[in-house]
PDB file of N, CA and C in Angstrom:
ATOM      1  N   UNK A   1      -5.828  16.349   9.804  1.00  0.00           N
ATOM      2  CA  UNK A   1      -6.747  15.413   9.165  1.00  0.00           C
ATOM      3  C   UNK A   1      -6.270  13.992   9.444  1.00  0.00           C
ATOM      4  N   UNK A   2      -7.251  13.040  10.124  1.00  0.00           N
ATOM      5  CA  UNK A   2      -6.874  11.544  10.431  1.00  0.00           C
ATOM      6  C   UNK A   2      -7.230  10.772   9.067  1.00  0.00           C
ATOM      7  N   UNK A   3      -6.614  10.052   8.859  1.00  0.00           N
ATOM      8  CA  UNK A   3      -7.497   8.754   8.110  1.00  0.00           C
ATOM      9  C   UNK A   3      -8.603   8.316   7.778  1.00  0.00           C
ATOM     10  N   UNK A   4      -9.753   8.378   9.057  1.00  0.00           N
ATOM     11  CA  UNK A   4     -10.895   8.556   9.291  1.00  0.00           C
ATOM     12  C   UNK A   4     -11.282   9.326   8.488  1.00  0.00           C
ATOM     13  N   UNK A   5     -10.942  10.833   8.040  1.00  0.00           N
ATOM     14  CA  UNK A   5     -11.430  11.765   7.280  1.00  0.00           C
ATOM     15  C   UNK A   5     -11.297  11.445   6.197  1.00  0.00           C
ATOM     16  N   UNK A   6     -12.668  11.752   4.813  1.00  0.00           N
ATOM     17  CA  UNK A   6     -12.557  11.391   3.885  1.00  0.00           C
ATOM     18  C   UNK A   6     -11.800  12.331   2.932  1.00  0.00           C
ATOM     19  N   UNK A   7     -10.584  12.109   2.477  1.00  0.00           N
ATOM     20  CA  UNK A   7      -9.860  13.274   1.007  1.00  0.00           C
ATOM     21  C   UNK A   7     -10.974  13.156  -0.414  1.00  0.00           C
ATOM     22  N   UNK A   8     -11.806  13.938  -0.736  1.00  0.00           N
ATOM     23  CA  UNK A   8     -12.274  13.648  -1.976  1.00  0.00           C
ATOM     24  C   UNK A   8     -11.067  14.071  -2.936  1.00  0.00           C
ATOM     25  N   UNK A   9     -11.832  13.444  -4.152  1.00  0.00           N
ATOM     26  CA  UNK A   9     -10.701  14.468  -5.194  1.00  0.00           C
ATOM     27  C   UNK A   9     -11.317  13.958  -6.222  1.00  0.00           C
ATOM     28  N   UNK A  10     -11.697  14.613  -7.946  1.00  0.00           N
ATOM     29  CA  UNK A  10     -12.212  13.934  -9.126  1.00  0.00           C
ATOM     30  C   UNK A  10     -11.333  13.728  -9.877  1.00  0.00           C
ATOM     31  N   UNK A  11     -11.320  12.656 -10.449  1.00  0.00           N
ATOM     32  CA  UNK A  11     -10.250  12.388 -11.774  1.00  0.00           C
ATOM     33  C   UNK A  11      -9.789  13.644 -12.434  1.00  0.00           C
ATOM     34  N   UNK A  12      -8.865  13.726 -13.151  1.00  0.00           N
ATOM     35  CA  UNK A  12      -8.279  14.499 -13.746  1.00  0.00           C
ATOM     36  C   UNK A  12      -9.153  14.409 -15.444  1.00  0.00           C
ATOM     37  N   UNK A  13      -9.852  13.511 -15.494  1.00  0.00           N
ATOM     38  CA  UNK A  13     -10.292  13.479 -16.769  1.00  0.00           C
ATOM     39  C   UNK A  13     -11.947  14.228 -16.729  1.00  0.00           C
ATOM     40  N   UNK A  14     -11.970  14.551 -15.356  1.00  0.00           N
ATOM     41  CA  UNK A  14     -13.261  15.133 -15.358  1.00  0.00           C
ATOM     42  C   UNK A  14     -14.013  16.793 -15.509  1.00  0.00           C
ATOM     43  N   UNK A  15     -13.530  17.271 -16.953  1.00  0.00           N
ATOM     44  CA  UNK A  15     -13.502  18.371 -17.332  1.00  0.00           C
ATOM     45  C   UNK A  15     -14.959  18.680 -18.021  1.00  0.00           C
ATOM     46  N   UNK A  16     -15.961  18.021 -17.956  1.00  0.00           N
ATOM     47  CA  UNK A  16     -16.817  17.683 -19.095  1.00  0.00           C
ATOM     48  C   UNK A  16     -18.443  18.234 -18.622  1.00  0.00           C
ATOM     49  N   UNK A  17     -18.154  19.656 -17.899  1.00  0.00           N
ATOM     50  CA  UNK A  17     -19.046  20.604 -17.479  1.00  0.00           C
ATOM     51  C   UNK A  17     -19.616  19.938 -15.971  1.00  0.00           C
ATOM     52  N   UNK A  18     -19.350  19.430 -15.234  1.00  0.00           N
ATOM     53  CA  UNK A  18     -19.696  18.881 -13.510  1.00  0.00           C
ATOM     54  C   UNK A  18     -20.389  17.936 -13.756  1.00  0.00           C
ATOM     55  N   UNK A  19     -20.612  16.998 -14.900  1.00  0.00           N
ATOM     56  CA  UNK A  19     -21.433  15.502 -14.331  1.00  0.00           C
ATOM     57  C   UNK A  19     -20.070  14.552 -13.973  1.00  0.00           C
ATOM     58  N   UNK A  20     -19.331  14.540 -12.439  1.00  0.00           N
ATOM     59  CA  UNK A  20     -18.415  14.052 -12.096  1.00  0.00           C
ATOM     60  C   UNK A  20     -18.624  13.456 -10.777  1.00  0.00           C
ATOM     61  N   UNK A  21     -17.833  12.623 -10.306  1.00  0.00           N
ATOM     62  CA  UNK A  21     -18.215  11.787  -9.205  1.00  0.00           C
ATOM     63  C   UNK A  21     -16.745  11.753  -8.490  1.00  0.00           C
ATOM     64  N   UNK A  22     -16.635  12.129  -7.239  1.00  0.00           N
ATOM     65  CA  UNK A  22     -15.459  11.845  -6.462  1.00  0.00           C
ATOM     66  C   UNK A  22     -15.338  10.674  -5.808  1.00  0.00           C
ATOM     67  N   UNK A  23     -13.859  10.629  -5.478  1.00  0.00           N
ATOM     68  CA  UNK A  23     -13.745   9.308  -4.115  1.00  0.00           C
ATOM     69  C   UNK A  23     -13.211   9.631  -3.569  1.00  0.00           C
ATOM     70  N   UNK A  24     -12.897   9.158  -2.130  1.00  0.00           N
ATOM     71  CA  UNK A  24     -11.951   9.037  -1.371  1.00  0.00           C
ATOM     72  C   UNK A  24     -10.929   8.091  -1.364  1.00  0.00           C
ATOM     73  N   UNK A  25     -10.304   7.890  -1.918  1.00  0.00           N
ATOM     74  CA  UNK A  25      -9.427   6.819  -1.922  1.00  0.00           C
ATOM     75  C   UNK A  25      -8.731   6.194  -0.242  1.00  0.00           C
ATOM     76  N   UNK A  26      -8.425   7.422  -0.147  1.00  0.00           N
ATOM     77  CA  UNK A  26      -7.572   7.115   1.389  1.00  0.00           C
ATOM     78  C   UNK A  26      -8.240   6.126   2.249  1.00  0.00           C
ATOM     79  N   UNK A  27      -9.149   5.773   2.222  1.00  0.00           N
ATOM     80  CA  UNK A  27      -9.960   4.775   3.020  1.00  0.00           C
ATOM     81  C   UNK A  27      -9.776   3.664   2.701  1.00  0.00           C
ATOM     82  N   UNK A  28      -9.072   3.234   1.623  1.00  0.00           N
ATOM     83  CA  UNK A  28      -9.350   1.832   0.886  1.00  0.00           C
ATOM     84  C   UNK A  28      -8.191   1.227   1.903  1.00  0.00           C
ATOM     85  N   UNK A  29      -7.470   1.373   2.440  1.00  0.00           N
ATOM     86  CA  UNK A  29      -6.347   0.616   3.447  1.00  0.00           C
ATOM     87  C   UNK A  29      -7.182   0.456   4.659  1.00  0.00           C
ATOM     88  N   UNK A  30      -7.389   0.972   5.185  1.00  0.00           N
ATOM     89  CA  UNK A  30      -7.849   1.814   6.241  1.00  0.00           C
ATOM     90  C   UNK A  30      -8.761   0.668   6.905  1.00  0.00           C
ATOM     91  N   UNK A  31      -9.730   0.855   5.910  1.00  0.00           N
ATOM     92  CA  UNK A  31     -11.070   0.484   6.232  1.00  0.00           C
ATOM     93  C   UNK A  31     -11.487  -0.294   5.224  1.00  0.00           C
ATOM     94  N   UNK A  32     -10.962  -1.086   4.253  1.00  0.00           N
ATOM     95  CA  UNK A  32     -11.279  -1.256   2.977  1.00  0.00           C
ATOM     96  C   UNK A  32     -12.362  -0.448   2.469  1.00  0.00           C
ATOM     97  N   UNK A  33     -12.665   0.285   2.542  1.00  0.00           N
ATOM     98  CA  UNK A  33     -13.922   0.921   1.754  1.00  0.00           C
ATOM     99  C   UNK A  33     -13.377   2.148   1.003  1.00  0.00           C
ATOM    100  N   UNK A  34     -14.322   2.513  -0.450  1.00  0.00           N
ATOM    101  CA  UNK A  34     -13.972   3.616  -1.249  1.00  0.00           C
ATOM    102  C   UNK A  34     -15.272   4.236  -1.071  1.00  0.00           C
ATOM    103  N   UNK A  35     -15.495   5.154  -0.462  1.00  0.00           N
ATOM    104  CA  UNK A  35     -16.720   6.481  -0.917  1.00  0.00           C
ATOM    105  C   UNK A  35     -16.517   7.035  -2.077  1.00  0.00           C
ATOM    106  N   UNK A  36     -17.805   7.119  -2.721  1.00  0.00           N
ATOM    107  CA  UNK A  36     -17.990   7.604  -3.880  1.00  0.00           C
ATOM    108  C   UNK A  36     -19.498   8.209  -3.790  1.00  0.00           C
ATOM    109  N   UNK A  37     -19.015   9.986  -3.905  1.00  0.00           N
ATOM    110  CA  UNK A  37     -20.124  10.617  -3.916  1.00  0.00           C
ATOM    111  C   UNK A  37     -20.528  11.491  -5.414  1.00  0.00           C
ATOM    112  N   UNK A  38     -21.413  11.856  -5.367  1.00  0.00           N
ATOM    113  CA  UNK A  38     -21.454  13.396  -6.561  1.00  0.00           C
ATOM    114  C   UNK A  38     -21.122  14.089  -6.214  1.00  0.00           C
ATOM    115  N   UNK A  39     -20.344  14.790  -7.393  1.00  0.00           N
ATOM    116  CA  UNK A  39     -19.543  16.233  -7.237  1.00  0.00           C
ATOM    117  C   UNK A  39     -20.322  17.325  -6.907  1.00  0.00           C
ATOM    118  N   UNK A  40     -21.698  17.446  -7.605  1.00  0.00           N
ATOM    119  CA  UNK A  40     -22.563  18.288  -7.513  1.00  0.00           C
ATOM    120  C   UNK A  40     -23.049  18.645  -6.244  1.00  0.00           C
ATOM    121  N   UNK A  41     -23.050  17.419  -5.530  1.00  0.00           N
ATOM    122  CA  UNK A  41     -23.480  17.840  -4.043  1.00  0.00           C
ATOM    123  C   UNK A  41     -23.218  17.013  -2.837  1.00  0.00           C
ATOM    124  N   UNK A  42     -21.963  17.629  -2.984  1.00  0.00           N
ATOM    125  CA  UNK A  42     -20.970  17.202  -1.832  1.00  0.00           C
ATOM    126  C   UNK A  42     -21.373  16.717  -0.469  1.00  0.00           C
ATOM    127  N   UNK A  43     -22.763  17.442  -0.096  1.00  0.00           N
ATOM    128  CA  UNK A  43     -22.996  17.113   1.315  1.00  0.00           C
ATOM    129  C   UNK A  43     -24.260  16.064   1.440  1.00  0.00           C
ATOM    130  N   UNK A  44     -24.038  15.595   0.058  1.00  0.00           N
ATOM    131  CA  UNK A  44     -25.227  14.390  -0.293  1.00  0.00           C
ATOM    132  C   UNK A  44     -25.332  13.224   0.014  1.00  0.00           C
ATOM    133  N   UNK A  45     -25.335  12.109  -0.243  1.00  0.00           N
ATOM    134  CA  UNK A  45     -25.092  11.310   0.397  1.00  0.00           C
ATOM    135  C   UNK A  45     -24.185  10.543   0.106  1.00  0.00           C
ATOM    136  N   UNK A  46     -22.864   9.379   0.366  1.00  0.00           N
ATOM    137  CA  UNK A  46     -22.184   8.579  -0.475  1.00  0.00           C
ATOM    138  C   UNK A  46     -22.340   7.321  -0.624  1.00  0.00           C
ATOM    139  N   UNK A  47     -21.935   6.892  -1.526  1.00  0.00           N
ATOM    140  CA  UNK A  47     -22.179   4.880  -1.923  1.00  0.00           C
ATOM    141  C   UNK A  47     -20.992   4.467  -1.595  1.00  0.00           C
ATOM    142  N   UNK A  48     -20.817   3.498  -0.118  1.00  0.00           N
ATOM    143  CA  UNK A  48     -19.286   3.379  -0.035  1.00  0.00           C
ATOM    144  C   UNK A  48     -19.394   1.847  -0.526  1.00  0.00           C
ATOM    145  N   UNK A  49     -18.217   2.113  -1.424  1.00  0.00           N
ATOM    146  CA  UNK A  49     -18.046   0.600  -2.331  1.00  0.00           C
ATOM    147  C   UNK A  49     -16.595  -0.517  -1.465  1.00  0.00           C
ATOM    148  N   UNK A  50     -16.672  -1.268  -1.037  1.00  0.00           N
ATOM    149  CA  UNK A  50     -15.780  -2.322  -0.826  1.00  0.00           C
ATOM    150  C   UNK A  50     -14.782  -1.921  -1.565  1.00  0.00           C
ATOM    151  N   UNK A  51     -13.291  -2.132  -1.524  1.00  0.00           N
ATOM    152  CA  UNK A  51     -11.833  -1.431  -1.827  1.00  0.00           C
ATOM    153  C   UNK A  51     -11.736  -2.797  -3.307  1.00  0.00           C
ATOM    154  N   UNK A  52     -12.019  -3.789  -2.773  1.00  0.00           N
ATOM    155  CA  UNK A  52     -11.434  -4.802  -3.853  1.00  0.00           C
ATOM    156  C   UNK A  52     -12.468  -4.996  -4.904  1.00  0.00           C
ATOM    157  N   UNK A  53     -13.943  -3.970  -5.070  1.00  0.00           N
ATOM    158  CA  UNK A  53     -14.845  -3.549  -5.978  1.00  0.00           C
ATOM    159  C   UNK A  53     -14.936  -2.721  -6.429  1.00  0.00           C
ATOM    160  N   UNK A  54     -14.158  -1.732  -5.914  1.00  0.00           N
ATOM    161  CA  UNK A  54     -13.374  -0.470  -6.689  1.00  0.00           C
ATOM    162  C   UNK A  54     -12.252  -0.600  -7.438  1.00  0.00           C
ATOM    163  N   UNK A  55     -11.399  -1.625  -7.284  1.00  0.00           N
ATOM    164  CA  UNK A  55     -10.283  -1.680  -7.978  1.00  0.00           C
ATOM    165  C   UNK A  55     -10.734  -2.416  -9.058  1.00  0.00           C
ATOM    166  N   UNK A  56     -11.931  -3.132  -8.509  1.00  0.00           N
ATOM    167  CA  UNK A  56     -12.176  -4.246 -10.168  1.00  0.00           C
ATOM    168  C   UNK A  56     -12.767  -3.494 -10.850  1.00  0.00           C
ATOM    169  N   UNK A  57     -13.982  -2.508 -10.461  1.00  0.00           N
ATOM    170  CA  UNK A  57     -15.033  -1.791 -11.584  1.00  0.00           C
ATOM    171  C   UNK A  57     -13.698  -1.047 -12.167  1.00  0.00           C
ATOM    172  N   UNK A  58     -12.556  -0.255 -11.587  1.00  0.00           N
ATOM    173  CA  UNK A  58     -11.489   0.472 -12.428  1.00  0.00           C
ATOM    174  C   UNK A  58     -10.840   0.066 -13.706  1.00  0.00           C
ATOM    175  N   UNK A  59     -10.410  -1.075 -13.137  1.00  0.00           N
ATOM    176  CA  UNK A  59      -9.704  -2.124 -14.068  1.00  0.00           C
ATOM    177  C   UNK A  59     -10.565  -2.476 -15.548  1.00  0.00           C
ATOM    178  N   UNK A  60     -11.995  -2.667 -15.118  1.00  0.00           N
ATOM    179  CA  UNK A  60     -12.941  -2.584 -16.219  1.00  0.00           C
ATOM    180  C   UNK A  60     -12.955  -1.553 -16.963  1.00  0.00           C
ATOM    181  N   UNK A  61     -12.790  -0.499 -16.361  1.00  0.00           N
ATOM    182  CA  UNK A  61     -13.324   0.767 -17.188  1.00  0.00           C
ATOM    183  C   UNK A  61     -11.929   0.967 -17.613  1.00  0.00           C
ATOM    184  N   UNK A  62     -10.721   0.599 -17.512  1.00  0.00           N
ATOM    185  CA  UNK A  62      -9.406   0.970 -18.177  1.00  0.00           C
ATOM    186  C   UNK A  62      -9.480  -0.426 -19.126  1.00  0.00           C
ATOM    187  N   UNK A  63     -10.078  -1.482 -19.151  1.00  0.00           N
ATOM    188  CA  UNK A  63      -9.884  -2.232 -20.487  1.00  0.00           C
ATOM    189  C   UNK A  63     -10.865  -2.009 -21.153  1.00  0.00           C
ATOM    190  N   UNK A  64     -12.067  -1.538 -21.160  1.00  0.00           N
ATOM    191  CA  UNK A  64     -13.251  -1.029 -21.992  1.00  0.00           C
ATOM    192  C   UNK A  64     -14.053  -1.821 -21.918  1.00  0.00           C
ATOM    193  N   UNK A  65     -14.375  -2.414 -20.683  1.00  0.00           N
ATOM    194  CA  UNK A  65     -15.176  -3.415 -20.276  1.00  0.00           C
ATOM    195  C   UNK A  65     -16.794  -2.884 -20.391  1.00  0.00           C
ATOM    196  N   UNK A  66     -16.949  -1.313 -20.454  1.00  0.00           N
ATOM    197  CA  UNK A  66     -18.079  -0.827 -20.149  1.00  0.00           C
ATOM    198  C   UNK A  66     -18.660   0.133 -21.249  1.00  0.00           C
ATOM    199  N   UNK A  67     -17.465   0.044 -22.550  1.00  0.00           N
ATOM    200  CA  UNK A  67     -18.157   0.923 -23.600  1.00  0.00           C
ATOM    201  C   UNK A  67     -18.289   1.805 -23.308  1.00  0.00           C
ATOM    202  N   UNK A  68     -18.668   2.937 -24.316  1.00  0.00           N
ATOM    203  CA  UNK A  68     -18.785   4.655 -24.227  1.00  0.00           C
ATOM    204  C   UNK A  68     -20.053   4.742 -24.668  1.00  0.00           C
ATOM    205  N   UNK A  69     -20.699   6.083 -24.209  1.00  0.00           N
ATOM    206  CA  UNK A  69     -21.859   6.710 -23.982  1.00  0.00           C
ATOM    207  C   UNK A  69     -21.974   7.489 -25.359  1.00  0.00           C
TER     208      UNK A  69
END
């Protein structure tokens, strides 16, 4: 597997019956970009987000920038 190839993987917090969303992280050096697809259907399509807009939406959602559902 090169670099090029995307590693998905879902949070560890994502136990909460499959409404979950993966990334690839490995890309964010790379290529700056983070793919982010649905778990549900892997061969769907992905939203690749800019690396330094992934780290900020994160950062939000770890200070509670975005409230709970």
């Amino acid at each position: 597997m090169t670099t090029d190839t995307p590693r998905w993987f879902k949070s560890s917090y994502s136990s909460n019956g499959g409404d979950c969303v993966e990334v690839a992280s490995n890309l964010a050096t790379s290529h700056g970009v983070v793919p982010v697809r649905d778990s549900k259907n892997p061969t769907g399509p992905a939203l690749t987000v800019p690396a330094h807009a992934f780290v900020s939406f994160v950062a939000g959602v770890k200070a509670g920038e975005f409230g709970t559902v």
